[in-house]
C-alpha atoms as a PDB file:
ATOM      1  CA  UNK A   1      58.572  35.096 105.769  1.00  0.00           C
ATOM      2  CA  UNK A   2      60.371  33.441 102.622  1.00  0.00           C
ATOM      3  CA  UNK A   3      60.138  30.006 101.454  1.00  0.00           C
ATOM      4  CA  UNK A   4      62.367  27.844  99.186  1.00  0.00           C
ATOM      5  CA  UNK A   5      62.541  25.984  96.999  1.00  0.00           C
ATOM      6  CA  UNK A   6      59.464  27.491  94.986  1.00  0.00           C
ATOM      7  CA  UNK A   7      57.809  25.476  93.355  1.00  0.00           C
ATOM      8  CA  UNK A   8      58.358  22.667  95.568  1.00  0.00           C
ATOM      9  CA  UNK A   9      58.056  18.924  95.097  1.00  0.00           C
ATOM     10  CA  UNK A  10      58.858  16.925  98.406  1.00  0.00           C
ATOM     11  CA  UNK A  11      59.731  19.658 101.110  1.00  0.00           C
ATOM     12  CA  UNK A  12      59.570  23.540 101.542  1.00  0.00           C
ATOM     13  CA  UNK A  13      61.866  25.398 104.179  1.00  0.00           C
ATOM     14  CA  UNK A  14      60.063  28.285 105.431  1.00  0.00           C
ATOM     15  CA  UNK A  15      62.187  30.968 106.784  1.00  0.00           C
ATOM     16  CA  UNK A  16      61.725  34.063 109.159  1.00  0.00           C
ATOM     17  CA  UNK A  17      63.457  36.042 111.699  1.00  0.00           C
ATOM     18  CA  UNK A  18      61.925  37.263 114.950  1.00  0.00           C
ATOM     19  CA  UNK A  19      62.662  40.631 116.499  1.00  0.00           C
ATOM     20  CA  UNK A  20      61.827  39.588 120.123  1.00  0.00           C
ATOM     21  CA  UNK A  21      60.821  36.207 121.518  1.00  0.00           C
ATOM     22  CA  UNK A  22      56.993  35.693 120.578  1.00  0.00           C
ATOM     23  CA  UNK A  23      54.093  33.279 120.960  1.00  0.00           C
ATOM     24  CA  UNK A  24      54.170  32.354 117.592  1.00  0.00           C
ATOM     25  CA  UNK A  25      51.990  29.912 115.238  1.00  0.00           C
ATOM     26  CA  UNK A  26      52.998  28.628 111.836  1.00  0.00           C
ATOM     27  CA  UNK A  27      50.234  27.473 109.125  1.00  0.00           C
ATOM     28  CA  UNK A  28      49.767  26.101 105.574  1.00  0.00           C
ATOM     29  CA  UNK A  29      46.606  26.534 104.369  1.00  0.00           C
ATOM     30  CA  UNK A  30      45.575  25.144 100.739  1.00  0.00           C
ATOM     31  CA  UNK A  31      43.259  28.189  98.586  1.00  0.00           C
ATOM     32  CA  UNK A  32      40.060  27.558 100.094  1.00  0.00           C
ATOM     33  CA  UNK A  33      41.764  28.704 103.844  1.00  0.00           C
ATOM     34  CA  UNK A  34      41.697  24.965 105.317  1.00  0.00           C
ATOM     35  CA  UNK A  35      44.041  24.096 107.679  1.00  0.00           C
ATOM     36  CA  UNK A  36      46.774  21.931 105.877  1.00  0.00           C
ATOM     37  CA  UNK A  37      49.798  21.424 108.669  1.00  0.00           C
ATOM     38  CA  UNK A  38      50.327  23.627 111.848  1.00  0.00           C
ATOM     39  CA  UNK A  39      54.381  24.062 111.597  1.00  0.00           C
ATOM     40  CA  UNK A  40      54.989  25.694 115.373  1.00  0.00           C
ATOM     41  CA  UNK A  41      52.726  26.857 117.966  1.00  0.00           C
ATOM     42  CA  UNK A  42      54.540  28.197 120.575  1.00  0.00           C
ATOM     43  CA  UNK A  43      57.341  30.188 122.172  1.00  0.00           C
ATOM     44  CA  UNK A  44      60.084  30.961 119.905  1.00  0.00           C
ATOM     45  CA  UNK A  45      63.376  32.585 121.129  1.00  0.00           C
ATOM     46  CA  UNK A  46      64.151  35.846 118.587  1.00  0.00           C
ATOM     47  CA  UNK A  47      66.325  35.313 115.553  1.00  0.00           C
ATOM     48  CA  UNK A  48      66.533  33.712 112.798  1.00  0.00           C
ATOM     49  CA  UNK A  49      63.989  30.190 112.214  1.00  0.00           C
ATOM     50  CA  UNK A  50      63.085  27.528 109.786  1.00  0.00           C
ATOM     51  CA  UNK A  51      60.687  25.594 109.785  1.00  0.00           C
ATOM     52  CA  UNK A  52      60.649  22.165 106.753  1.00  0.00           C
ATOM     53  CA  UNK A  53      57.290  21.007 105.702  1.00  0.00           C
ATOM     54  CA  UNK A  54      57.252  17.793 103.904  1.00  0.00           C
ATOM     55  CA  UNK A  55      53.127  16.956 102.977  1.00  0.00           C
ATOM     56  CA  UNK A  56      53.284  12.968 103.141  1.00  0.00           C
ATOM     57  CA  UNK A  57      52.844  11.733  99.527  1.00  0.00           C
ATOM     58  CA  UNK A  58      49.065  11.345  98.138  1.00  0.00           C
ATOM     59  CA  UNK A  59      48.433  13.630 101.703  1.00  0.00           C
ATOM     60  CA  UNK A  60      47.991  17.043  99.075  1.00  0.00           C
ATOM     61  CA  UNK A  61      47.268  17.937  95.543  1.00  0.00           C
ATOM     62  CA  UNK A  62      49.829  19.998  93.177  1.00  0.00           C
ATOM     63  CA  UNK A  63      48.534  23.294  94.284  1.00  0.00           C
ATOM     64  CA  UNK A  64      49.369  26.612  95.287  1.00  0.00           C
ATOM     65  CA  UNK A  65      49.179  26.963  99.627  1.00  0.00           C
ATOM     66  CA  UNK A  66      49.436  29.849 101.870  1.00  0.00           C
ATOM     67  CA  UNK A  67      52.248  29.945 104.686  1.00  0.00           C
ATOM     68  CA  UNK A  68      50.892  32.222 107.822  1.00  0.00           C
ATOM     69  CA  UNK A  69      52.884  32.925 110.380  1.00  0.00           C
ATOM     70  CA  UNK A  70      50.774  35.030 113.455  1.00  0.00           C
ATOM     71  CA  UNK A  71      52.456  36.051 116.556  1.00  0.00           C
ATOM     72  CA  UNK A  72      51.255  39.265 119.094  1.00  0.00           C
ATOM     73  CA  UNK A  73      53.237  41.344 116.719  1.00  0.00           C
ATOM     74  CA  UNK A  74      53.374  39.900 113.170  1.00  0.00           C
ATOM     75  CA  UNK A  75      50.865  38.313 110.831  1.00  0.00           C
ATOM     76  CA  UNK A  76      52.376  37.418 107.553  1.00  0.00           C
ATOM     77  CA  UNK A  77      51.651  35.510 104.842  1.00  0.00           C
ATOM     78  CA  UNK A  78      53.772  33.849 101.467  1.00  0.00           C
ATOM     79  CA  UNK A  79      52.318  31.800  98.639  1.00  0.00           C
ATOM     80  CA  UNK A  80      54.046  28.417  97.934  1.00  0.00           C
ATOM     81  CA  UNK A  81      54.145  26.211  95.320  1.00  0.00           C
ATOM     82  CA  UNK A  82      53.636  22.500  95.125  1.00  0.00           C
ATOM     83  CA  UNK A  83      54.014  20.770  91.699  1.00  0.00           C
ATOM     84  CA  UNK A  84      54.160  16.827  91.168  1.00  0.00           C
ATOM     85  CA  UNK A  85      57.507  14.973  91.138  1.00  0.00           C
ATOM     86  CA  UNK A  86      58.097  13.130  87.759  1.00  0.00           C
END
């Protein structure tokens, strides 16, 4: 699970690569573990995926939020970054 650009202002692509097809559900979560955006939830074919998540401005605070991706198989996790836009 790797996610770019970070920091972020706008829009963070959030990258991963499945070994088999999976049941698989993406989440940002701000630092106190509530549920931000739900990215997939679903069947995903193997290989390589990205997902983009843009937070609609004034929707989120410049923060730091978790990325979660859960499947049968896999439970990971990356930090991400979002600063303001000047």
């Amino acid at each position: 699970l790797a996610n770019y650009p970070n920091p972020f202002t706008d829009r963070v692509a959030i990258s991963f690569s499945l070994p088999a097809p999976a049941d698989v559900r993406v989440e940002v979560r701000d630092d106190l573990g509530r549920l931000i955006a739900v990215l997939a939830n679903g069947e995903m074919a193997a290989g390589p995926h990205e997902l983009l998540w843009r937070p609609a401005a004034g929707s989120v605070a410049a923060a730091t939020y978790g990325c979660t991706l859960r499947s049968e198989r896999l439970n990971l996790n990356e930090r991400c970054l979002l600063v303001l836009a000047r």
